[in-house]
PDB file of N, CA and C in Angstrom:
ATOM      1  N   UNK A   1      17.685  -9.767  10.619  1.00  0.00           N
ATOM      2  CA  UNK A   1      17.170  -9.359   9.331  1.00  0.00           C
ATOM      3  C   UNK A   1      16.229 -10.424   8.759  1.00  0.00           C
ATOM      4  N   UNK A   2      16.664 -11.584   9.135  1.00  0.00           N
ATOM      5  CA  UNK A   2      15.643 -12.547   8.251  1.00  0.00           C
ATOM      6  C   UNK A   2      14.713 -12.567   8.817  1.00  0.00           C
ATOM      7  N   UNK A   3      14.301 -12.478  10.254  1.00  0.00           N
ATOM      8  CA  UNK A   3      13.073 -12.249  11.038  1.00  0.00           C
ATOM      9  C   UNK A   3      12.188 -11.526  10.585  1.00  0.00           C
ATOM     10  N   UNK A   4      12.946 -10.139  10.336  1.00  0.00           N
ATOM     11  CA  UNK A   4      12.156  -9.118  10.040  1.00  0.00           C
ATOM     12  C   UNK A   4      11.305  -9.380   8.866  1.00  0.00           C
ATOM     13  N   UNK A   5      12.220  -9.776   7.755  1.00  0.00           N
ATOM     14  CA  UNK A   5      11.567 -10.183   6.669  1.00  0.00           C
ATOM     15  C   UNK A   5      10.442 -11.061   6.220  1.00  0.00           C
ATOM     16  N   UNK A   6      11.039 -12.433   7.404  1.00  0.00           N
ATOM     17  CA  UNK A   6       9.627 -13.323   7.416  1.00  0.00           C
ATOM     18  C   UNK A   6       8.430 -12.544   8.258  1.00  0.00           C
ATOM     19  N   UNK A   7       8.699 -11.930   8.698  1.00  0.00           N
ATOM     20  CA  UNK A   7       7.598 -11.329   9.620  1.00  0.00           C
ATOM     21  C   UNK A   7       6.597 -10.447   8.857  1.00  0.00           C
ATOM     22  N   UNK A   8       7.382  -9.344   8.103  1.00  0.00           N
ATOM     23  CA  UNK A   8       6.551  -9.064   7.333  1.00  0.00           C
ATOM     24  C   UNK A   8       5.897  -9.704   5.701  1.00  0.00           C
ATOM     25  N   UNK A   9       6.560 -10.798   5.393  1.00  0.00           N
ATOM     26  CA  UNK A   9       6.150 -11.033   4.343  1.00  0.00           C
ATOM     27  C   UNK A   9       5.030 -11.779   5.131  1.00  0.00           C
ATOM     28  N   UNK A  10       4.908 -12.575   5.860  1.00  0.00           N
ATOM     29  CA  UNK A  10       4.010 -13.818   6.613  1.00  0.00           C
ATOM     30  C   UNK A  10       2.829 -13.004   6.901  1.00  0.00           C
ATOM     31  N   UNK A  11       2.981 -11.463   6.929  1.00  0.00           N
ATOM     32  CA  UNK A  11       1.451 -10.560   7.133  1.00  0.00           C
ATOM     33  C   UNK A  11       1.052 -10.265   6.102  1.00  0.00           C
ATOM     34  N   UNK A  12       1.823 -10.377   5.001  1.00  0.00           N
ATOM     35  CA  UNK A  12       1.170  -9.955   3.091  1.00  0.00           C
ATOM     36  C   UNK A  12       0.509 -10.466   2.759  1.00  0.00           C
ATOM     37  N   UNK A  13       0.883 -12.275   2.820  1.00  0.00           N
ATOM     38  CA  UNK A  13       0.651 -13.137   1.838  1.00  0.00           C
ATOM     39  C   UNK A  13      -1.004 -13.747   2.433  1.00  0.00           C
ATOM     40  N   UNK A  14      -1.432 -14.418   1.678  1.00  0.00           N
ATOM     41  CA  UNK A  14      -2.461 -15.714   2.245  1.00  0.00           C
ATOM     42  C   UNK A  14      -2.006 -16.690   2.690  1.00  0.00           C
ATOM     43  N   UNK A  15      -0.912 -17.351   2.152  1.00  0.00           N
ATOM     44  CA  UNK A  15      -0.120 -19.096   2.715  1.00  0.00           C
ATOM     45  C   UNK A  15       0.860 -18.489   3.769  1.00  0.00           C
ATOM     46  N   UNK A  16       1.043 -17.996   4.832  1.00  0.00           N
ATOM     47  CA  UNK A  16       2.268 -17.793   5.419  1.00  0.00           C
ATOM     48  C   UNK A  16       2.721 -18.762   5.742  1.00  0.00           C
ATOM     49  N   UNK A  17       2.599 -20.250   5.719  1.00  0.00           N
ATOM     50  CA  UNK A  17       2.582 -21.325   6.109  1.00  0.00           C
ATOM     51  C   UNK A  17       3.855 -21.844   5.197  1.00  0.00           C
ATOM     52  N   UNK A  18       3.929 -21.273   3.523  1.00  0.00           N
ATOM     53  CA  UNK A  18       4.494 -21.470   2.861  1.00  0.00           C
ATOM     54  C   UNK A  18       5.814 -20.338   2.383  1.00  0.00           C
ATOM     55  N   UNK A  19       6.249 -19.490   3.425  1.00  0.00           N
ATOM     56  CA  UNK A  19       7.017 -18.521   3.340  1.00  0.00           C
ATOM     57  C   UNK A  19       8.229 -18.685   3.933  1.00  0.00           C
ATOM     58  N   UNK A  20       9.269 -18.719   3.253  1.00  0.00           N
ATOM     59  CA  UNK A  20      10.492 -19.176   3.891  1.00  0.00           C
ATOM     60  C   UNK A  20      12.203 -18.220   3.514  1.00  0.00           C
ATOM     61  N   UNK A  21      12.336 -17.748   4.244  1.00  0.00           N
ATOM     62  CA  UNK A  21      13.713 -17.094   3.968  1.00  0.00           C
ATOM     63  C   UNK A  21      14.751 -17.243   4.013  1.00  0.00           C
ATOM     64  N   UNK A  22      15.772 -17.614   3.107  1.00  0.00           N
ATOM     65  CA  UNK A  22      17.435 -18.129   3.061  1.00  0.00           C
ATOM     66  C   UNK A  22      18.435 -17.017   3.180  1.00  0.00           C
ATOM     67  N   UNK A  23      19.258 -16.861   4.243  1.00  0.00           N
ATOM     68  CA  UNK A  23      20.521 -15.927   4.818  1.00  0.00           C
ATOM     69  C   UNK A  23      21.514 -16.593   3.553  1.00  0.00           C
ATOM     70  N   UNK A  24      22.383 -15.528   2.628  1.00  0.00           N
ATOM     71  CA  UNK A  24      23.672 -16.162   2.410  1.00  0.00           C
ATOM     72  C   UNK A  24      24.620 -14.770   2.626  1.00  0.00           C
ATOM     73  N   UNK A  25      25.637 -15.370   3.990  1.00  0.00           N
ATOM     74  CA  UNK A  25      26.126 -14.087   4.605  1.00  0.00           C
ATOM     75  C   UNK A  25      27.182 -13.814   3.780  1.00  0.00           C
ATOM     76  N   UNK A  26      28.134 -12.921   3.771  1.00  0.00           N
ATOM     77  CA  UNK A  26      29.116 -12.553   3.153  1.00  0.00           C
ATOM     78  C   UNK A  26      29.773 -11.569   4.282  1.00  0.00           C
ATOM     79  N   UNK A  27      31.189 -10.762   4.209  1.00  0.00           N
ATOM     80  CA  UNK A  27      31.940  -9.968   4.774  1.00  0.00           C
ATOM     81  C   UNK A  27      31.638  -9.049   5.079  1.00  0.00           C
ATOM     82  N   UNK A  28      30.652  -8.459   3.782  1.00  0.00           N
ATOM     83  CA  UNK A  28      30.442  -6.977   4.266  1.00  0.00           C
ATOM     84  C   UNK A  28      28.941  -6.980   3.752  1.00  0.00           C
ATOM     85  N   UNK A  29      28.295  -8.121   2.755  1.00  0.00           N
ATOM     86  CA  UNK A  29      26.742  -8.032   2.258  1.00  0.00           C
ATOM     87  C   UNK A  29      26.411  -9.674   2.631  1.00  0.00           C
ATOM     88  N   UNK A  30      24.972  -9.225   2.941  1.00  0.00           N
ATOM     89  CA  UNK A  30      24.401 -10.371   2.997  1.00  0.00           C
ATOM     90  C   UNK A  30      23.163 -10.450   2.147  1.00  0.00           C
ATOM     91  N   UNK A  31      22.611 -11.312   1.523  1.00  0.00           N
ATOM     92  CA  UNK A  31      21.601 -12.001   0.727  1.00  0.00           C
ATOM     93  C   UNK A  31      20.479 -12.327   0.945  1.00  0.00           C
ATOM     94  N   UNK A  32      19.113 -12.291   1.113  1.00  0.00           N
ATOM     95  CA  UNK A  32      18.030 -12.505   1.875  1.00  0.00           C
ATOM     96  C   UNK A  32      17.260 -13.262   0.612  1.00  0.00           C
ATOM     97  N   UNK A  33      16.973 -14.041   0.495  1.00  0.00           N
ATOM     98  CA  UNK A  33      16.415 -14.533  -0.805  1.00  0.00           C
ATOM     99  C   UNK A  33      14.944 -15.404  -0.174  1.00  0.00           C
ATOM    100  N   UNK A  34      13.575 -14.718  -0.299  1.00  0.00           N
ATOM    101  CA  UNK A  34      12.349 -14.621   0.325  1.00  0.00           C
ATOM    102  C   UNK A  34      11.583 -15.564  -0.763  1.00  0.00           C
ATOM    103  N   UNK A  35      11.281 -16.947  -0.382  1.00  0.00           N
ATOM    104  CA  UNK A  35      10.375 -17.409  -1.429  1.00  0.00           C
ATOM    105  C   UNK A  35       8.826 -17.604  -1.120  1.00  0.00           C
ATOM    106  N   UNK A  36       7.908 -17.322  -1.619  1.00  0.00           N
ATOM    107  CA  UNK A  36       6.164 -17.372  -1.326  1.00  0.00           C
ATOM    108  C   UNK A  36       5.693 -18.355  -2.299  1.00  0.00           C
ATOM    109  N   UNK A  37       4.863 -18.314  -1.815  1.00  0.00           N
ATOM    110  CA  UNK A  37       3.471 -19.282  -2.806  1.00  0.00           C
ATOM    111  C   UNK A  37       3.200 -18.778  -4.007  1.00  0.00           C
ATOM    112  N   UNK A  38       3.001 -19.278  -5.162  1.00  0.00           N
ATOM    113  CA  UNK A  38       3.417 -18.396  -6.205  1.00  0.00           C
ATOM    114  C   UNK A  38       1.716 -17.410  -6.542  1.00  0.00           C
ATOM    115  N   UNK A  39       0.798 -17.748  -5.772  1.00  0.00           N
ATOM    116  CA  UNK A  39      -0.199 -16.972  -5.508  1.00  0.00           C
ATOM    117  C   UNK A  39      -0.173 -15.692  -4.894  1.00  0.00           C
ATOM    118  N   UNK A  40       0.830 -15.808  -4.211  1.00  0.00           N
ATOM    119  CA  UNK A  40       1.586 -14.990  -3.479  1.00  0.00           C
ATOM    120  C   UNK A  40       2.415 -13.880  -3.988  1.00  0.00           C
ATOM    121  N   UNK A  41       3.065 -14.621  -4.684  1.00  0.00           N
ATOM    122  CA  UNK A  41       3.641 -13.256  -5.819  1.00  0.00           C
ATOM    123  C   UNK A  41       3.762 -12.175  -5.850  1.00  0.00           C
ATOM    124  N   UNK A  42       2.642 -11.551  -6.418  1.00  0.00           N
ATOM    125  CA  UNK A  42       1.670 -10.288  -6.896  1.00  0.00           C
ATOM    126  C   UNK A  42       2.225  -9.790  -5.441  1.00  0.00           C
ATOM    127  N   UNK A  43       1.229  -9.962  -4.331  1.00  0.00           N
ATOM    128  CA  UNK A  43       1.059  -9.415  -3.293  1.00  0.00           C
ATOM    129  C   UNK A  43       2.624  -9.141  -2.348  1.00  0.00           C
ATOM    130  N   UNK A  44       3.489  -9.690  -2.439  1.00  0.00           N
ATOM    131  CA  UNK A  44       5.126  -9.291  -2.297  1.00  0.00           C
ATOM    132  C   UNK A  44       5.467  -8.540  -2.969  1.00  0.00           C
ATOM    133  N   UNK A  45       5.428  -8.790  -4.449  1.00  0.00           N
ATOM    134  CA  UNK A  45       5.905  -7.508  -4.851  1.00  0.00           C
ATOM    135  C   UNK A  45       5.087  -5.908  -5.245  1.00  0.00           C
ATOM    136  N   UNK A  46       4.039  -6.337  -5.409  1.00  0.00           N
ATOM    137  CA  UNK A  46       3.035  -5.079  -5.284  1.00  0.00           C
ATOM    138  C   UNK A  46       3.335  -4.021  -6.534  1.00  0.00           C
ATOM    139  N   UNK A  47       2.021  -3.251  -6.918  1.00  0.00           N
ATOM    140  CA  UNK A  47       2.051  -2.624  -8.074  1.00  0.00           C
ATOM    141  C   UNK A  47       3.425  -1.848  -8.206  1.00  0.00           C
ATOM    142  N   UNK A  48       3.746  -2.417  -9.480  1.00  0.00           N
ATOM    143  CA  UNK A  48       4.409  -1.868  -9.780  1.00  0.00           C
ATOM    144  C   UNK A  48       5.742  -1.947  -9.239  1.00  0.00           C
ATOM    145  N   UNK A  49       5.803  -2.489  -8.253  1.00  0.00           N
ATOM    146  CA  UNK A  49       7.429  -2.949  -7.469  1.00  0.00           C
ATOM    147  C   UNK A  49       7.132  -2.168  -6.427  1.00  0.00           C
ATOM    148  N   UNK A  50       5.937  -1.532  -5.696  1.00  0.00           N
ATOM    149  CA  UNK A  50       5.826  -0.557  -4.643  1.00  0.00           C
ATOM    150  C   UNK A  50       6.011  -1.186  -3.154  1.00  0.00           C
ATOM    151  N   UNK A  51       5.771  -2.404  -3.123  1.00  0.00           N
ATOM    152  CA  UNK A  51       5.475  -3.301  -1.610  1.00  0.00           C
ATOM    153  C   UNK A  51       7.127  -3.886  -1.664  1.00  0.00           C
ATOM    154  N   UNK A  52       7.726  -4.515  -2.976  1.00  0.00           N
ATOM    155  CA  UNK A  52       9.059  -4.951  -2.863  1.00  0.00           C
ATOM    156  C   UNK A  52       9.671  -3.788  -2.250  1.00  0.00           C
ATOM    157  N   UNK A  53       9.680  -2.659  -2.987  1.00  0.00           N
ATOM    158  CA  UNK A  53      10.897  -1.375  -2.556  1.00  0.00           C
ATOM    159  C   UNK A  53      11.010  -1.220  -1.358  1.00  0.00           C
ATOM    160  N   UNK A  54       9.464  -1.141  -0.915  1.00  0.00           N
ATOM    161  CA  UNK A  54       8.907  -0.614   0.706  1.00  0.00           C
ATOM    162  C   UNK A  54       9.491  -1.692   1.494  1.00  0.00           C
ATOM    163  N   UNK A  55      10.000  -3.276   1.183  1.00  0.00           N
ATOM    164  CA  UNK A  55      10.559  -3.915   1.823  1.00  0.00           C
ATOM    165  C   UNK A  55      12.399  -3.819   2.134  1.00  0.00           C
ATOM    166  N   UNK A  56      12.488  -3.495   0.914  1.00  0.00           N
ATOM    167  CA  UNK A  56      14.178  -3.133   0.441  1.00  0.00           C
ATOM    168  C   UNK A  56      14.400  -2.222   1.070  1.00  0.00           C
ATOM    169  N   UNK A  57      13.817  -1.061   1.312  1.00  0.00           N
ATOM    170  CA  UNK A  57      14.151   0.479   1.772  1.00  0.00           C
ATOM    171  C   UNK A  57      13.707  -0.344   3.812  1.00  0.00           C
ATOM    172  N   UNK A  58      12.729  -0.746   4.511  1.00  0.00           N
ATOM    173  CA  UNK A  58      13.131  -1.433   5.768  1.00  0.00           C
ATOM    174  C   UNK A  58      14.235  -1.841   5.920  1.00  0.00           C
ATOM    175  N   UNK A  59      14.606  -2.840   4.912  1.00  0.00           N
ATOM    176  CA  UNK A  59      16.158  -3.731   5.352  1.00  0.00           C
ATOM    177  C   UNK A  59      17.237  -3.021   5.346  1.00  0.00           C
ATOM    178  N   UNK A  60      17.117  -1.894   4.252  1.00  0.00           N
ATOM    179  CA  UNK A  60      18.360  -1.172   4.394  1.00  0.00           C
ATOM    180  C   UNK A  60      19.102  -0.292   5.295  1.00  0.00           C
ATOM    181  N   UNK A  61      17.773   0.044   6.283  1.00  0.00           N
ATOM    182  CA  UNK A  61      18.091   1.748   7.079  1.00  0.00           C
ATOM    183  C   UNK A  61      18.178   0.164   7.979  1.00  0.00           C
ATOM    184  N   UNK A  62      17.483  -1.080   7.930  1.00  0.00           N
ATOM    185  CA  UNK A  62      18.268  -1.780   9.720  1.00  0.00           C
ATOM    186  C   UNK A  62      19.640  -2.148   9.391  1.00  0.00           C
ATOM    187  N   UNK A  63      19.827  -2.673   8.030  1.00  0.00           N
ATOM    188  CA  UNK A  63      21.141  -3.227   8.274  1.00  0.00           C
ATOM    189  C   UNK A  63      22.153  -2.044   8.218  1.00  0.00           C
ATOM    190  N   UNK A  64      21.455  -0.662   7.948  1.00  0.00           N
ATOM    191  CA  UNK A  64      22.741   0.084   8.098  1.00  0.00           C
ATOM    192  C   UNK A  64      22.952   0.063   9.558  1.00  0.00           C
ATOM    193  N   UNK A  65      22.302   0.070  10.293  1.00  0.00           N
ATOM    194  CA  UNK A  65      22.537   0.033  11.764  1.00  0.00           C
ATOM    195  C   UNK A  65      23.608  -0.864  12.539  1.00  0.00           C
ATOM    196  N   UNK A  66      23.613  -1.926  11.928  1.00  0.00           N
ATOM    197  CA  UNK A  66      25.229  -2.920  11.951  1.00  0.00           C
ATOM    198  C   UNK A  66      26.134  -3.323  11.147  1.00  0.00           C
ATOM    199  N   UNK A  67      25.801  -1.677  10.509  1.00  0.00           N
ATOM    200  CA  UNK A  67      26.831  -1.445   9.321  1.00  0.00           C
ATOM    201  C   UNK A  67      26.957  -2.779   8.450  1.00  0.00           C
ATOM    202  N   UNK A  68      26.094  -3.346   7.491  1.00  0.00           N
ATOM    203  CA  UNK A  68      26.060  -4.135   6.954  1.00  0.00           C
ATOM    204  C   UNK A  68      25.191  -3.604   5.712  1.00  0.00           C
ATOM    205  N   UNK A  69      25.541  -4.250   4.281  1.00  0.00           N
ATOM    206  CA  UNK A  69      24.659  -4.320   3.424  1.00  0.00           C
ATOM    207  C   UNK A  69      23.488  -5.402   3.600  1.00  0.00           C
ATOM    208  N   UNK A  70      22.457  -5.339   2.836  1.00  0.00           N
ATOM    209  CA  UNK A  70      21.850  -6.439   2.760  1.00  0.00           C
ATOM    210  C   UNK A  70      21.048  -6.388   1.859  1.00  0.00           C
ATOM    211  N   UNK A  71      20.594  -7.590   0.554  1.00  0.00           N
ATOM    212  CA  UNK A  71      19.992  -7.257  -0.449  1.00  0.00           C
ATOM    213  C   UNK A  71      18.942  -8.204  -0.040  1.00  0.00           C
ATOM    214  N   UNK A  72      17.889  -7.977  -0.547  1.00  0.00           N
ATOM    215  CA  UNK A  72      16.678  -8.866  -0.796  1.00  0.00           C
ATOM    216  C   UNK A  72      16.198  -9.633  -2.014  1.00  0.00           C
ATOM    217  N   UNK A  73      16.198 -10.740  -2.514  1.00  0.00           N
ATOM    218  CA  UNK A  73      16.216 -11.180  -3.583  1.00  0.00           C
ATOM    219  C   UNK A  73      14.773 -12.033  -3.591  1.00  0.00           C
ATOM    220  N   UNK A  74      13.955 -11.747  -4.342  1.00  0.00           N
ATOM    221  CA  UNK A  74      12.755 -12.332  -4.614  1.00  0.00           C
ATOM    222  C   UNK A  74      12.676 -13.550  -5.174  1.00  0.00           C
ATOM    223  N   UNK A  75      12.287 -14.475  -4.697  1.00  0.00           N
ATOM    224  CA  UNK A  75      12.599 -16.134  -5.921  1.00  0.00           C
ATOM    225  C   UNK A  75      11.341 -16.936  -5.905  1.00  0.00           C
ATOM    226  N   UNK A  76      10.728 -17.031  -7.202  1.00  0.00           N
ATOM    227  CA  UNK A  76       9.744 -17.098  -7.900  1.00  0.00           C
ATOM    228  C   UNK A  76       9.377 -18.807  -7.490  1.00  0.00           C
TER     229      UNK A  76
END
């Protein structure tokens, strides 16, 4: 999951250089907390929250696949 995530955020942004993703696992959810360049921003989360969701709604249909939750947390 965190792959996935850096992978696609590292094709959004301009700095991918500066894109880094923290796992905090849990039992049954895990935590993905994605930080960018704060230029970067905008372009992660996208009008209106449209590029975040479109990221949230990926993670969710994979981690249902090993029956896992997983949230994505944006950090500024």
């Amino acid at each position: 999951m965190k792959d996935l995530v850096k992978y696609i955020a590292c094709a959004l942004v301009d700095y991918p250089d500066q894109v880094s993703v923290e796992e905090i696992e849990g039992n049954q959810t895990s935590v993905l907390e994605l930080k960018v360049a704060k230029e970067d921003l905008g372009k992660i989360i996208g009008k209106q929250g449209r590029t975040a969701k479109a990221l949230r709604t990926i993670l969710s249909a994979s981690s249902a696949k090993l029956k896992k939750r997983t949230v994505l947390e944006i950090i500024e």
